[in-house]
C-alpha atoms as a PDB file:
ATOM      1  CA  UNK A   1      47.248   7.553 -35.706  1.00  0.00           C
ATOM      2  CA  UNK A   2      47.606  11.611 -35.059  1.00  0.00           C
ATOM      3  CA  UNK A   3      46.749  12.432 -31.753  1.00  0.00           C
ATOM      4  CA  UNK A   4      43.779  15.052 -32.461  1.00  0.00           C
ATOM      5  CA  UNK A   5      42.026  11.882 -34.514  1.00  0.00           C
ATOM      6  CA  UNK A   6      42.575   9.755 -30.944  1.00  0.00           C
ATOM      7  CA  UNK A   7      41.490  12.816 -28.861  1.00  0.00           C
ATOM      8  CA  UNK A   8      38.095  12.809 -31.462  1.00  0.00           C
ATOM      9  CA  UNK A   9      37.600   9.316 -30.999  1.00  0.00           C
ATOM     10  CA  UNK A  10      37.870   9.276 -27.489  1.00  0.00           C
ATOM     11  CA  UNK A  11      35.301  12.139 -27.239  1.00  0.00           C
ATOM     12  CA  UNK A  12      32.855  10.786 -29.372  1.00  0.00           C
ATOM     13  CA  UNK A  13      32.971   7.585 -27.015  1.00  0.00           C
ATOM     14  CA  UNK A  14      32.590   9.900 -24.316  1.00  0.00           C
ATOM     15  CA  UNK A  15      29.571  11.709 -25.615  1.00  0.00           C
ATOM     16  CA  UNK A  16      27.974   8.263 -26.550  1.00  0.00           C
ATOM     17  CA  UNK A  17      27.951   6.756 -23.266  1.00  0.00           C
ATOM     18  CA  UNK A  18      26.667   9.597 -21.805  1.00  0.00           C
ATOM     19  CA  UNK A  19      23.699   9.585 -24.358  1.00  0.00           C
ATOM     20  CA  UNK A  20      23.248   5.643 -23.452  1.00  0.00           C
ATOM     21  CA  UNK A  21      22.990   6.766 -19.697  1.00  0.00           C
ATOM     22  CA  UNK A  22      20.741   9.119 -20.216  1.00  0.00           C
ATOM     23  CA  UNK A  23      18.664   7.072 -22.410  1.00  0.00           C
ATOM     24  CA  UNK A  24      18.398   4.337 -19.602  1.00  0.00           C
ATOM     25  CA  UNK A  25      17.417   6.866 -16.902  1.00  0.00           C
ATOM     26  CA  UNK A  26      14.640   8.587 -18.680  1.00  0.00           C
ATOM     27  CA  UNK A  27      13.499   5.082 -19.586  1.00  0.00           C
ATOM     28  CA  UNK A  28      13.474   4.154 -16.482  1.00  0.00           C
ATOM     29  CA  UNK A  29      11.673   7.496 -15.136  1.00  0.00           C
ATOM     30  CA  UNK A  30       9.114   7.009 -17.619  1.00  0.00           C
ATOM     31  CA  UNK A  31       8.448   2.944 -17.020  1.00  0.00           C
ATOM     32  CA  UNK A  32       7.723   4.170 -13.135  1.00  0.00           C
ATOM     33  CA  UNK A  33       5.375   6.868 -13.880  1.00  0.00           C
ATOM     34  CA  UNK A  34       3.368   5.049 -16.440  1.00  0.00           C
ATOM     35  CA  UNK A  35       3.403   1.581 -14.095  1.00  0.00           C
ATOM     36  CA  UNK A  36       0.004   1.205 -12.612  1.00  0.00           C
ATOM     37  CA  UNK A  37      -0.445   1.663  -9.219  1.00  0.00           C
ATOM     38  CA  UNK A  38      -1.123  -1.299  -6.856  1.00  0.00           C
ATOM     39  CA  UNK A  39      -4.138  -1.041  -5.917  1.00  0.00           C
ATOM     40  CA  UNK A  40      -3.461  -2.870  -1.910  1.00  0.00           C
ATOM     41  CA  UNK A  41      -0.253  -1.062   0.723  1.00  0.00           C
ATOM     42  CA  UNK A  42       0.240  -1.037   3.940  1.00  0.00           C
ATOM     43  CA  UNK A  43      -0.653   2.255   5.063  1.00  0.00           C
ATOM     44  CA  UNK A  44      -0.483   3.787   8.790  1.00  0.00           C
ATOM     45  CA  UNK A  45      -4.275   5.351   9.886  1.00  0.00           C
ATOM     46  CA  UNK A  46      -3.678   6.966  12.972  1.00  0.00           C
ATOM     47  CA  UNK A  47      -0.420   5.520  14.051  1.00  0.00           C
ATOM     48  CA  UNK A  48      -2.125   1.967  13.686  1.00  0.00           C
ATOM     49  CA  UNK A  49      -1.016  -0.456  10.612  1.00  0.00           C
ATOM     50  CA  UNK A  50      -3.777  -1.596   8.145  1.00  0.00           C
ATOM     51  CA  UNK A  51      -3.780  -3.275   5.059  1.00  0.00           C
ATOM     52  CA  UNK A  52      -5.600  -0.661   2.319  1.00  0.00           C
ATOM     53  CA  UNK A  53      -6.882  -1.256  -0.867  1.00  0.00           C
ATOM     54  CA  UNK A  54      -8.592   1.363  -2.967  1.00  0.00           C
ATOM     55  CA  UNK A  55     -10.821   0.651  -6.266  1.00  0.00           C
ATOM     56  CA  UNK A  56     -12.675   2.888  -8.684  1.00  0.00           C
ATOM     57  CA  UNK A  57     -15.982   0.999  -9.714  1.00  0.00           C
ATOM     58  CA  UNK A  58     -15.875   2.794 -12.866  1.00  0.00           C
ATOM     59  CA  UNK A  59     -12.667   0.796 -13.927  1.00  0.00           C
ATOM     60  CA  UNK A  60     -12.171  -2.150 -11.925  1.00  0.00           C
ATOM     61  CA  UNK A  61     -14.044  -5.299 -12.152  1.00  0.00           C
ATOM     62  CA  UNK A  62     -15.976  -5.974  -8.599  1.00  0.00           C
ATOM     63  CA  UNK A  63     -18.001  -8.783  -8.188  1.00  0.00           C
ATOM     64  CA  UNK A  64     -19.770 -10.478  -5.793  1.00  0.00           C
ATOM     65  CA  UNK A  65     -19.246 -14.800  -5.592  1.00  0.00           C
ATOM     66  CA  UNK A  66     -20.928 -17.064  -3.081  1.00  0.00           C
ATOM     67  CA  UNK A  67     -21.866 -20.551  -5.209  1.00  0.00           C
ATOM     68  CA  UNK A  68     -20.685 -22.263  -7.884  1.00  0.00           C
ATOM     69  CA  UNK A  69     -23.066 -23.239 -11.200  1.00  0.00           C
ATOM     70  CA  UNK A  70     -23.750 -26.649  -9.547  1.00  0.00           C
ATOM     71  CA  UNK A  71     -24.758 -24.547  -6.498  1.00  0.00           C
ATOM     72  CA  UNK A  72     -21.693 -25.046  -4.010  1.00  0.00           C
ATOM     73  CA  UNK A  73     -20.465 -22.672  -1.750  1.00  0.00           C
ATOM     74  CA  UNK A  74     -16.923 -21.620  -3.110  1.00  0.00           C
ATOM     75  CA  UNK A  75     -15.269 -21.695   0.398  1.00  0.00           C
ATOM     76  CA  UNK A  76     -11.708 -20.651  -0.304  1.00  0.00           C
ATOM     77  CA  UNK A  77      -9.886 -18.010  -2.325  1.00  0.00           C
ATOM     78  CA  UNK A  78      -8.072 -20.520  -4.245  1.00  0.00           C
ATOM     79  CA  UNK A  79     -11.383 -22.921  -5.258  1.00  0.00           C
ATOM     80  CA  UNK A  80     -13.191 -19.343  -6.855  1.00  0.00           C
ATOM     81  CA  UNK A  81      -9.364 -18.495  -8.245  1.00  0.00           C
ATOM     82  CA  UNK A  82      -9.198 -21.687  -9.806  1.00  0.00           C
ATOM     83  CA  UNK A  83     -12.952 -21.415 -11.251  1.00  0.00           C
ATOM     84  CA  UNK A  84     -12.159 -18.142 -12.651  1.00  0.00           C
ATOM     85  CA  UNK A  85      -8.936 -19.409 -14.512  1.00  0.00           C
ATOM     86  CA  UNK A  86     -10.712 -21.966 -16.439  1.00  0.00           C
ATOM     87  CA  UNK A  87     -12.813 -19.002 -17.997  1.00  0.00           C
ATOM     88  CA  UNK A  88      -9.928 -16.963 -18.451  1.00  0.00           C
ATOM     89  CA  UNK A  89      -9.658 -14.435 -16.016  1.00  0.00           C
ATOM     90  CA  UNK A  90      -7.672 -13.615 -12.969  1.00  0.00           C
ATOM     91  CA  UNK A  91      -8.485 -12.938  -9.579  1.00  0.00           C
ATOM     92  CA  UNK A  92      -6.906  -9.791  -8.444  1.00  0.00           C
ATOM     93  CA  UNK A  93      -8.162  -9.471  -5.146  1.00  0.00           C
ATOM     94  CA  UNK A  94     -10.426 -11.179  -2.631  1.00  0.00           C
ATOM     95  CA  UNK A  95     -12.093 -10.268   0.349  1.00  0.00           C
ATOM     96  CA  UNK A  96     -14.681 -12.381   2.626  1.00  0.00           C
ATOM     97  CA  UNK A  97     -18.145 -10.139   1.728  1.00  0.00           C
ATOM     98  CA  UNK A  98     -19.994 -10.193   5.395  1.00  0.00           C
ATOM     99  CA  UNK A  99     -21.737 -12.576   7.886  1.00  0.00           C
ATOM    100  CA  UNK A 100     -22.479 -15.945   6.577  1.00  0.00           C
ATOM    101  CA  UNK A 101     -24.621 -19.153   8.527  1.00  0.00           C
ATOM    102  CA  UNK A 102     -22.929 -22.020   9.134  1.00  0.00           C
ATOM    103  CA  UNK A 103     -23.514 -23.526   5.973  1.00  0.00           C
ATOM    104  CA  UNK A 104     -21.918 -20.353   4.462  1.00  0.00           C
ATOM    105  CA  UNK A 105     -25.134 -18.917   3.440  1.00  0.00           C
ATOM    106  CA  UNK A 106     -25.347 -15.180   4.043  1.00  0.00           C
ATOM    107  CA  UNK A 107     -27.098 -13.908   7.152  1.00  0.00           C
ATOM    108  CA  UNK A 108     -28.397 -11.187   4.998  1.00  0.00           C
ATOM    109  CA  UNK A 109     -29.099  -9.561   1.877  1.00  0.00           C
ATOM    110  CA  UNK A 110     -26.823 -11.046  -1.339  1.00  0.00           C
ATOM    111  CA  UNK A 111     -26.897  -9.806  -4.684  1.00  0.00           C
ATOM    112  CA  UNK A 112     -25.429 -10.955  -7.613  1.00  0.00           C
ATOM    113  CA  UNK A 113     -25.645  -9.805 -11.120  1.00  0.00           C
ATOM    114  CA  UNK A 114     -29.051  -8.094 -10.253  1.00  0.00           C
ATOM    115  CA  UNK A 115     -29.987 -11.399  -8.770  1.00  0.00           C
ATOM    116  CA  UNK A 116     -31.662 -11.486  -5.136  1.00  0.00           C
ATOM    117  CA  UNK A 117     -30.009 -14.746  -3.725  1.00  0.00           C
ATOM    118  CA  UNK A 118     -30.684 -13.783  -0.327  1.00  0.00           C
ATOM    119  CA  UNK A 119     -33.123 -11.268   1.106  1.00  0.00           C
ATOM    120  CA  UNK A 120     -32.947  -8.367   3.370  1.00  0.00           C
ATOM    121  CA  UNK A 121     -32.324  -9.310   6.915  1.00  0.00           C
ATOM    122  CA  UNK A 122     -34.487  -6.776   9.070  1.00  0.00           C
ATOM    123  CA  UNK A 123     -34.698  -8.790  11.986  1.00  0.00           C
ATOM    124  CA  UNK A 124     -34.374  -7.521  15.575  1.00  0.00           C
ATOM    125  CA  UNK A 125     -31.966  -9.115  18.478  1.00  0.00           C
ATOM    126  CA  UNK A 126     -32.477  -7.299  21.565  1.00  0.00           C
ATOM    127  CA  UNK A 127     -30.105  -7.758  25.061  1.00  0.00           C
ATOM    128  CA  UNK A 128     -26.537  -6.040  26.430  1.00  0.00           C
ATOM    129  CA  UNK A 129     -24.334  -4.878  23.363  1.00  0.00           C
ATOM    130  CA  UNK A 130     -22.007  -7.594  24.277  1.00  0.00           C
ATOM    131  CA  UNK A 131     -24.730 -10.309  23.428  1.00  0.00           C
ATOM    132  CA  UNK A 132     -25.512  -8.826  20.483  1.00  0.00           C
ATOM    133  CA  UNK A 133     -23.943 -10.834  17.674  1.00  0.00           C
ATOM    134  CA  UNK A 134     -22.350  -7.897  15.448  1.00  0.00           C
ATOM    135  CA  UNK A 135     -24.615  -8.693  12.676  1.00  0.00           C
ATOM    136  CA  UNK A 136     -27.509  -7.562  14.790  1.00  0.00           C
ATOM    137  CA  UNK A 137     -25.453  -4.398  16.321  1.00  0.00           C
ATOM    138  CA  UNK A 138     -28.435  -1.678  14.800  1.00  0.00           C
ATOM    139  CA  UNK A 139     -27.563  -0.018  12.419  1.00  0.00           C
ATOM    140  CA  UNK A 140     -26.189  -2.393  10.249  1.00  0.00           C
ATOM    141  CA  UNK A 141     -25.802  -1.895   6.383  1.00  0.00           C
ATOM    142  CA  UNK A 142     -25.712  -3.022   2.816  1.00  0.00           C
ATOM    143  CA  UNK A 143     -22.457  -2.697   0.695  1.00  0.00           C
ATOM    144  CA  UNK A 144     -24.269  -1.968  -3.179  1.00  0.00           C
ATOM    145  CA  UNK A 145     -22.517  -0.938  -6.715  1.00  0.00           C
ATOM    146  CA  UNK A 146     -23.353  -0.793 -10.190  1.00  0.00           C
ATOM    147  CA  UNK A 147     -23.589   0.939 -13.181  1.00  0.00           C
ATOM    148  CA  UNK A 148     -24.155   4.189 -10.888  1.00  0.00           C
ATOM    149  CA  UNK A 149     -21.457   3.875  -8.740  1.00  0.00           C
ATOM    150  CA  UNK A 150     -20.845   2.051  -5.237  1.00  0.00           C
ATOM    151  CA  UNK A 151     -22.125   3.332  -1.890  1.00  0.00           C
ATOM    152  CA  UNK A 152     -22.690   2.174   1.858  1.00  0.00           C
ATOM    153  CA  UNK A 153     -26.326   2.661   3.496  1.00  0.00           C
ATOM    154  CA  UNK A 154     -27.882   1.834   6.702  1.00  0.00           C
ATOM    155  CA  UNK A 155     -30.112  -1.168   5.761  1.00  0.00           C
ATOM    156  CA  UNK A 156     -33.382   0.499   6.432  1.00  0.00           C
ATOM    157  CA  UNK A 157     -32.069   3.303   3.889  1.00  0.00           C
ATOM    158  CA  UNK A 158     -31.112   0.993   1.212  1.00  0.00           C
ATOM    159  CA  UNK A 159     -34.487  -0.426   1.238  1.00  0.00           C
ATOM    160  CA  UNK A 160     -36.448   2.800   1.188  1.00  0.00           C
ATOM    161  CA  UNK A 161     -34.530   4.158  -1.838  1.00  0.00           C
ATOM    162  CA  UNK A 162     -33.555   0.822  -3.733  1.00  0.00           C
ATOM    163  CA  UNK A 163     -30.798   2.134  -5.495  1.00  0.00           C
ATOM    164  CA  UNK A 164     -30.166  -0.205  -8.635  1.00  0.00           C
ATOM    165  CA  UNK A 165     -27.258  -2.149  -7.445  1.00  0.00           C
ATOM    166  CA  UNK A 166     -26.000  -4.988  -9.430  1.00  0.00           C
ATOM    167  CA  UNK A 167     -24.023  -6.559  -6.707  1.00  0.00           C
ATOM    168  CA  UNK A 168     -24.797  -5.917  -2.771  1.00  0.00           C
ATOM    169  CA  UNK A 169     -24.375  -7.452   0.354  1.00  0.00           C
ATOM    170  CA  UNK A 170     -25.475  -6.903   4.147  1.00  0.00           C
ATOM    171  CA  UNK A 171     -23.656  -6.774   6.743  1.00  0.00           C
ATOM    172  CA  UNK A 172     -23.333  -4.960  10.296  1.00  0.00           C
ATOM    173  CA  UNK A 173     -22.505  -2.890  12.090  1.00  0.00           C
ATOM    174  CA  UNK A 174     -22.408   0.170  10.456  1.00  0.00           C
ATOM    175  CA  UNK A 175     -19.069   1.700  11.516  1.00  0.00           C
ATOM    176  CA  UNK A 176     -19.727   5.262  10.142  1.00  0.00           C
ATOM    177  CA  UNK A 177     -23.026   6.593   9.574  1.00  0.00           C
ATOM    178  CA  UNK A 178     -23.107  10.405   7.650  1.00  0.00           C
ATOM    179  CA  UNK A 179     -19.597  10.832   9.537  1.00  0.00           C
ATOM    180  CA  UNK A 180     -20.535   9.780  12.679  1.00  0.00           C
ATOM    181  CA  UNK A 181     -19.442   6.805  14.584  1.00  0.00           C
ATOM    182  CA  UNK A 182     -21.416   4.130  15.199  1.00  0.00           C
ATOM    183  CA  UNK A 183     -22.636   4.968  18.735  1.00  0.00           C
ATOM    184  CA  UNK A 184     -22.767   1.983  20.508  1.00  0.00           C
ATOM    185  CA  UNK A 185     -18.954   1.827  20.100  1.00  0.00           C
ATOM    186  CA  UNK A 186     -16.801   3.090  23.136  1.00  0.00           C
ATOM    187  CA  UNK A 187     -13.824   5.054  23.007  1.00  0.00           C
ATOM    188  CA  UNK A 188     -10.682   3.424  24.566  1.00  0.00           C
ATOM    189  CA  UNK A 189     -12.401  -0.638  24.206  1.00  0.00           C
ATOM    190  CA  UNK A 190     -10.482  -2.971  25.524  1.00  0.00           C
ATOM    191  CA  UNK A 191     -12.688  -5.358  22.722  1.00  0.00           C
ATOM    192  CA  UNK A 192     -10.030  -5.361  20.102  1.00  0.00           C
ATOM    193  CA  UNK A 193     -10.018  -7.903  17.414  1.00  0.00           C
ATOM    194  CA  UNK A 194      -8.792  -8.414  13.821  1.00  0.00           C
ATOM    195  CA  UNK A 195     -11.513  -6.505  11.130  1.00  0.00           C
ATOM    196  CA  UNK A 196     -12.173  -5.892   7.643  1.00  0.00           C
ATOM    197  CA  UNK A 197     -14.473  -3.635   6.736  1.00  0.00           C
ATOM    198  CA  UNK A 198     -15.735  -1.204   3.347  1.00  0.00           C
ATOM    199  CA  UNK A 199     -16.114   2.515   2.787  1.00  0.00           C
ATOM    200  CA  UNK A 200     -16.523   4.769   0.138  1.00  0.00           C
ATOM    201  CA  UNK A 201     -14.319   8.057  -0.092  1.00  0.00           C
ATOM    202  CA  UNK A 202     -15.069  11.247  -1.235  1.00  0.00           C
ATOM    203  CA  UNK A 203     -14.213  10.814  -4.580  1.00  0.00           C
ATOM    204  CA  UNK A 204     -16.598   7.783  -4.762  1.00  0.00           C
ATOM    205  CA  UNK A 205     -13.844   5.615  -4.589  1.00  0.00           C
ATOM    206  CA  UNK A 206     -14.439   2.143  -2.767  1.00  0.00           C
ATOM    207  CA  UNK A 207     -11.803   1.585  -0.103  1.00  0.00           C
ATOM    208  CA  UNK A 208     -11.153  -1.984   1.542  1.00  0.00           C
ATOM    209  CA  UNK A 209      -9.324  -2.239   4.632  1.00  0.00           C
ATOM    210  CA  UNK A 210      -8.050  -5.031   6.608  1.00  0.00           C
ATOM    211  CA  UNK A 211      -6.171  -4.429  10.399  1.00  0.00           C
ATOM    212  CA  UNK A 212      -2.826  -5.931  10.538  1.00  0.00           C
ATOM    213  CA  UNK A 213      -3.148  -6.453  14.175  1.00  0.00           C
ATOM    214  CA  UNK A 214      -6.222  -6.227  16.719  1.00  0.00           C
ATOM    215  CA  UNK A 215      -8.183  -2.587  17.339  1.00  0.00           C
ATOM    216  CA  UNK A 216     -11.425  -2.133  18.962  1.00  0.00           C
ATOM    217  CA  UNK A 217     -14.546  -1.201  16.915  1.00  0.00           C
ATOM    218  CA  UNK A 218     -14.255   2.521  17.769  1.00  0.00           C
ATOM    219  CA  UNK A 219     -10.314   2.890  16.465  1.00  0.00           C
ATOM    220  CA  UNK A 220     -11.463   0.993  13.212  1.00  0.00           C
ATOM    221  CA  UNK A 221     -14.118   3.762  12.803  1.00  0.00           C
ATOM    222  CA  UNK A 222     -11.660   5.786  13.364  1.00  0.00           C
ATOM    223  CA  UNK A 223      -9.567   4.791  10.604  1.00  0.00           C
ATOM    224  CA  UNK A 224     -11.955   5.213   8.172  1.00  0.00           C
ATOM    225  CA  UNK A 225     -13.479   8.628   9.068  1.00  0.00           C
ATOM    226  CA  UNK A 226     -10.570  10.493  10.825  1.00  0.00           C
ATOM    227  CA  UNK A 227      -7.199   8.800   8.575  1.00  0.00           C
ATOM    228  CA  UNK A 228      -9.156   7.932   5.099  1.00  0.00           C
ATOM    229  CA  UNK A 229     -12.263  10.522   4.903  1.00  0.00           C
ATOM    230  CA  UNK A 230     -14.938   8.495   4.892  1.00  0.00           C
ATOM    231  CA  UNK A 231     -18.424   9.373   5.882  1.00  0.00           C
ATOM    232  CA  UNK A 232     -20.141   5.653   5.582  1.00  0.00           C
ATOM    233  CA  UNK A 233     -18.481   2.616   6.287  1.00  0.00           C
ATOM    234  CA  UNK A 234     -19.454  -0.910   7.048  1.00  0.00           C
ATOM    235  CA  UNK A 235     -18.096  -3.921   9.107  1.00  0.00           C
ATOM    236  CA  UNK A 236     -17.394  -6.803   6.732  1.00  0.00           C
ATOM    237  CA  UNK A 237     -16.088  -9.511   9.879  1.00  0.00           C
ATOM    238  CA  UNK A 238     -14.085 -10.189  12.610  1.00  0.00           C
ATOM    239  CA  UNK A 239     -12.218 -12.563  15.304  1.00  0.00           C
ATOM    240  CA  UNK A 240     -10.791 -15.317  12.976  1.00  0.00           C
ATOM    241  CA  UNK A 241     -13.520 -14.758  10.223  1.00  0.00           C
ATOM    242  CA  UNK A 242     -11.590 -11.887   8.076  1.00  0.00           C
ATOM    243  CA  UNK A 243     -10.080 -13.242   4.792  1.00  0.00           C
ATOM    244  CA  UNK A 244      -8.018 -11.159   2.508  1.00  0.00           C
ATOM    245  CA  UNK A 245      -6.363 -12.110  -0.993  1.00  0.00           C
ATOM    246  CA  UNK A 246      -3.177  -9.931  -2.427  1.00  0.00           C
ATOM    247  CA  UNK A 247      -1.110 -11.969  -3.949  1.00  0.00           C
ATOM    248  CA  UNK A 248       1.560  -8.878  -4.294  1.00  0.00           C
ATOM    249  CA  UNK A 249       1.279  -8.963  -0.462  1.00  0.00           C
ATOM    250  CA  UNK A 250       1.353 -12.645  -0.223  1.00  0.00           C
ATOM    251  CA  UNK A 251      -1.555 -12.812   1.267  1.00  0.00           C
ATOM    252  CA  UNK A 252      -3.949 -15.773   0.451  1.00  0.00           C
ATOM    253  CA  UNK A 253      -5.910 -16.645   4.201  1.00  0.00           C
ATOM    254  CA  UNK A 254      -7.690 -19.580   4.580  1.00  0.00           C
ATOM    255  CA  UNK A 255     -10.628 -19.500   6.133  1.00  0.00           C
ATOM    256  CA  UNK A 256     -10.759 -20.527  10.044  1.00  0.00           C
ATOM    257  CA  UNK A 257     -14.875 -21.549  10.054  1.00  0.00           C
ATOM    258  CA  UNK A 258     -14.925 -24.226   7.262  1.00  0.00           C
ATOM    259  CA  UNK A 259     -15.248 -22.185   4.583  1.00  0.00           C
ATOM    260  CA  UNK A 260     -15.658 -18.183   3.240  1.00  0.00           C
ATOM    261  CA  UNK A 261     -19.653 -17.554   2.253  1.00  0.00           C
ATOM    262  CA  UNK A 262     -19.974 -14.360   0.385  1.00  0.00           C
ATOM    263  CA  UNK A 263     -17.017 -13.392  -1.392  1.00  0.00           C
ATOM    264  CA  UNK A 264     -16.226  -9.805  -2.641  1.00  0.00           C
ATOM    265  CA  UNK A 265     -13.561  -9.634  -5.814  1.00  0.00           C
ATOM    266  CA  UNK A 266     -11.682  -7.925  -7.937  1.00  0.00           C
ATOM    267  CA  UNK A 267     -11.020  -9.656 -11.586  1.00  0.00           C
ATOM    268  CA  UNK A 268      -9.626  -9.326 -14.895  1.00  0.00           C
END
């Protein structure tokens, strides 16, 4: 064969790889920038690790689940998982939604599908803030979202203005109120404890945040006014109680009191 035909050949070989490369990057490129986001990370809030999840209530499925149709506390992640595979869906993400009784009845107010299952808990524990249970802690707050969007109130707010909320539940304490912390908490608390706990940012955006180690009531406030932007936030539980579900994070926690009551979730 003449040696300009080789030379061709070889060029053209040449020239193809490099369009195969090429192909494969851009591919690539594209596949990561159309890939959805994942919704849960760990994320550093003032040089503390948390576990954050953000959700748009617009878009994402959030629902509330405390009993099953035969009226049965679901208890763990995996029971209400299970329950939602045989319909079809998937859970996403779970999160235990707020105080519960010992037979994992909420302390408080529970919504579901514009459903009052529990009612408004307005009652009044007075003593030293330490034997306050947290519930109790004034102000506490209700955790609401519907059609019109999601939002955090002091309980005595959410009563007066009723917003229509499809799914809510109480819990307490408030941990931001209109940007300010809640002021019975004290700055540099040796108290410090695991927490989860729900805000909504700026952009109306619901954000769900779990500590990866212990912090004091005042450093979790912290986290979600001073490292997230949010103006009203709301203590879901703490000590053992928290319960998170990610299964990208491998996290599925069983529950350390018997049993989860309210449950908040993300499904598809």
């Amino acid at each position: 064969m003449p040696v300009p035909i080789v030379r061709r050949l070889a060029l053209l070989l040449v020239v193809a790889a490099l369009s195969s490369t090429l192909s494969s990057i851009l591919g690539l490129a594209l596949g990561a920038s159309t890939a959805p986001a994942r919704p849960c990370r760990d994320q550093a809030l003032l040089d503390t690790s948390y576990i954050v999840c953000r959700f748009d209530p617009a878009v994402d499925d959030l629902r509330l689940f405390w009993l099953t149709p035969d009226g049965r506390p679901y208890r763990t992640f995996d029971a209400l998982s299970r329950a939602l595979q045989r319909e079809g869906r998937t859970l996403l993400f779970a999160m235990n939604g707020g105080m519960y009784e010992r037979d994992l009845s909420p302390v408080g107010l529970h919504i579901e599908n514009g459903h009052v299952l529990s009612r408004a808990n307005t009652k009044t524990v007075k003593g030293q803030p330490g034997q306050v249970p947290n519930f109790y802690k004034r102000p506490n707050g209700v955790f609401f979202w519907g059609k019109g969007g999601a939002g955090v109130l002091e309980t005595g707010q959410f009563l007066a203005r009723k917003p229509k909320a499809a799914f809510a539940t109480q819990s307490g304490p408030m941990l931001v109120i209109d940007g300010v912390i809640h002021p019975a908490f004290i700055a540099n608390s040796k108290d410090v404890k695991p927490r989860d706990g729900v805000g909504i940012g700026p952009d109306g955006k619901i954000y769900f945040v779990m500590t990866r180690g212990q912090v004091s009531f005042y450093d979790f406030a912290r986290a979600f006014r001073d490292g997230l932007g949010v103006k009203n936030a709301l203590f879901l539980d703490g000590g053992w109680a928290p319960g998170l579900y990610v299964p990208e994070l491998e996290r599925n926690d069983p529950p350390a009191h018997g049993g989860y009551g309210p449950i908040i979730a993300v499904i598809r």
